[in-house]
Protein backbone atom coordinates (compact mmCIF):
# COMPACT_ATOMS: atom_id res chain seq x y z
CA UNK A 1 38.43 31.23 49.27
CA UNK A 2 39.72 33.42 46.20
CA UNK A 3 37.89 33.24 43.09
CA UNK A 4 39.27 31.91 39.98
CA UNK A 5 39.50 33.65 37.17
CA UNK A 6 39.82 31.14 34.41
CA UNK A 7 36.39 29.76 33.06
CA UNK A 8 38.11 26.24 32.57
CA UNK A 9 35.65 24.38 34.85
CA UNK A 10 32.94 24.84 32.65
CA UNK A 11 34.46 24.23 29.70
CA UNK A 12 33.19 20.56 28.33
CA UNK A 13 35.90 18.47 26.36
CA UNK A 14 35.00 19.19 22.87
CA UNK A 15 36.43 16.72 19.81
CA UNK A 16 39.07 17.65 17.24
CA UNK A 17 37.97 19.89 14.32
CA UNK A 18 38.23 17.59 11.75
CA UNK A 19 35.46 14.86 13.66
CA UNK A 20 33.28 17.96 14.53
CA UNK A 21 33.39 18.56 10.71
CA UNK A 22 32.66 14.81 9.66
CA UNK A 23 29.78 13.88 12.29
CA UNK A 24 28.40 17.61 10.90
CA UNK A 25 28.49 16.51 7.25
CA UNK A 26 27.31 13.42 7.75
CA UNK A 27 24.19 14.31 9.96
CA UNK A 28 23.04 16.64 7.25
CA UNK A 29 23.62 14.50 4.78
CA UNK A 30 21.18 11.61 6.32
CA UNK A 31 18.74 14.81 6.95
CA UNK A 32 18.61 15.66 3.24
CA UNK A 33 18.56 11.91 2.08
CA UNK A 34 15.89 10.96 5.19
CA UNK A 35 13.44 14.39 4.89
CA UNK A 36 13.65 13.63 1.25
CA UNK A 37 12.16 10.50 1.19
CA UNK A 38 9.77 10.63 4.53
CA UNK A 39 8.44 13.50 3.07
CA UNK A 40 8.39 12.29 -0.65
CA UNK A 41 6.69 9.00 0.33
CA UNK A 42 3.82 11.01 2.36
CA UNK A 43 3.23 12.94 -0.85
CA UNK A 44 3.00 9.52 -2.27
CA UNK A 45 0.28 7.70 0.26
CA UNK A 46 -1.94 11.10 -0.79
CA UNK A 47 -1.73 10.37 -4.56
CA UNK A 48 -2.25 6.26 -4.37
CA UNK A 49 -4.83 5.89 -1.36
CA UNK A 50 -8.48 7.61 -2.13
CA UNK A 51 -9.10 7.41 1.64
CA UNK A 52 -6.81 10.10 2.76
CA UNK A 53 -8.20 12.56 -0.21
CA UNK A 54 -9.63 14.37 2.80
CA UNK A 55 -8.71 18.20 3.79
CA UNK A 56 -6.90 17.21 7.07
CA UNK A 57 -4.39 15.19 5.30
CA UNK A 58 -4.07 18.00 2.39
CA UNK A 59 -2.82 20.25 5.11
CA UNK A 60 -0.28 17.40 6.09
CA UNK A 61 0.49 17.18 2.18
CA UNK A 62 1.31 20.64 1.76
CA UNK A 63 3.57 20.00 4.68
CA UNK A 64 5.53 18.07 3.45
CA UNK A 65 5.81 19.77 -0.47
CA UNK A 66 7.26 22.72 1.63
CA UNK A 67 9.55 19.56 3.59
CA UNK A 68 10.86 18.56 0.00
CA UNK A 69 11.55 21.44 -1.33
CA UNK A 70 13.66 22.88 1.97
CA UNK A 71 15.34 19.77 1.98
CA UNK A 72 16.29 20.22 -1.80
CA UNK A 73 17.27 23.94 -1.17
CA UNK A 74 17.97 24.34 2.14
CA UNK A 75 20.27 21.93 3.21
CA UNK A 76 22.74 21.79 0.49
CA UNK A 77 23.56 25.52 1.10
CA UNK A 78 23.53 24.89 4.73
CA UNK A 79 25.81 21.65 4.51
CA UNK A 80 27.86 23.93 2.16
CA UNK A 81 28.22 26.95 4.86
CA UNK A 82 29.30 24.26 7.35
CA UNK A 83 31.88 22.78 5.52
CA UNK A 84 33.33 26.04 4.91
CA UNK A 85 32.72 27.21 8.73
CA UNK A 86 34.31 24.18 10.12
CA UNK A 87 37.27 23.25 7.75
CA UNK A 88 38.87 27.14 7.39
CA UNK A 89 38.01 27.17 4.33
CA UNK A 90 39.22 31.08 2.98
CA UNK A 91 36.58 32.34 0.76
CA UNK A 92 36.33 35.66 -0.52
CA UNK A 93 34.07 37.82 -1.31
CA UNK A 94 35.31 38.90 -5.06
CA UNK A 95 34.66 35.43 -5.65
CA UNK A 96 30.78 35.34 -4.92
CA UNK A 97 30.56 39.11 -6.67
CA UNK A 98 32.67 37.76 -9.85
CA UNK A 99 29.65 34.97 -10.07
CA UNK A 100 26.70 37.08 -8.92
CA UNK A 101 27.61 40.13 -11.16
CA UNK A 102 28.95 38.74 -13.99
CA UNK A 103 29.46 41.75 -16.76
């Protein structure tokens, strides 16, 4: 038996570009929204109940203050980078310098 050069048989069918791009978007966008809340309504059930004032659940508080804010400033970037990664979006680099190092 020869060999086959081609890597086709392990290729799995993949979708179109443009559905890659919207199940992508939309995914981070219920991440964002959902680790937003979750974590915003944990921070919540430290302040209102006096029973979980304890130093356990502090360490689960801090959690998720560092959930919020990476949700807040991670994601949108990230979402960002994606939509520019998957839609071909051309984006130069004189742009982000004209913003960055603005005269």
């Amino acid at each position: 038996m020869t060999r086959s050069t081609s890597n086709n048989l392990y290729l799995l069918p993949v979708a179109s570009g443009t559905a890659v791009a919207s199940i992508t978007i939309m995914l981070s966008i219920a991440s964002l929204v959902g680790g937003f809340l979750a974590n915003g309504h944990v921070c919540y059930l430290l302040k209102k109940r006096l029973d979980l004032r304890k130093v356990p659940h502090y360490l689960f508080g801090s959690l998720a203050v560092n959930g919020i804010f990476s949700s807040l400033l991670n994601l949108p970037s990230r979402l960002v980078l994606t939509v520019i990664r998957l839609w071909d979006i051309p984006v130069s680099a004189d742009l982000f310098a004209m913003f960055l190092f603005q005269a």
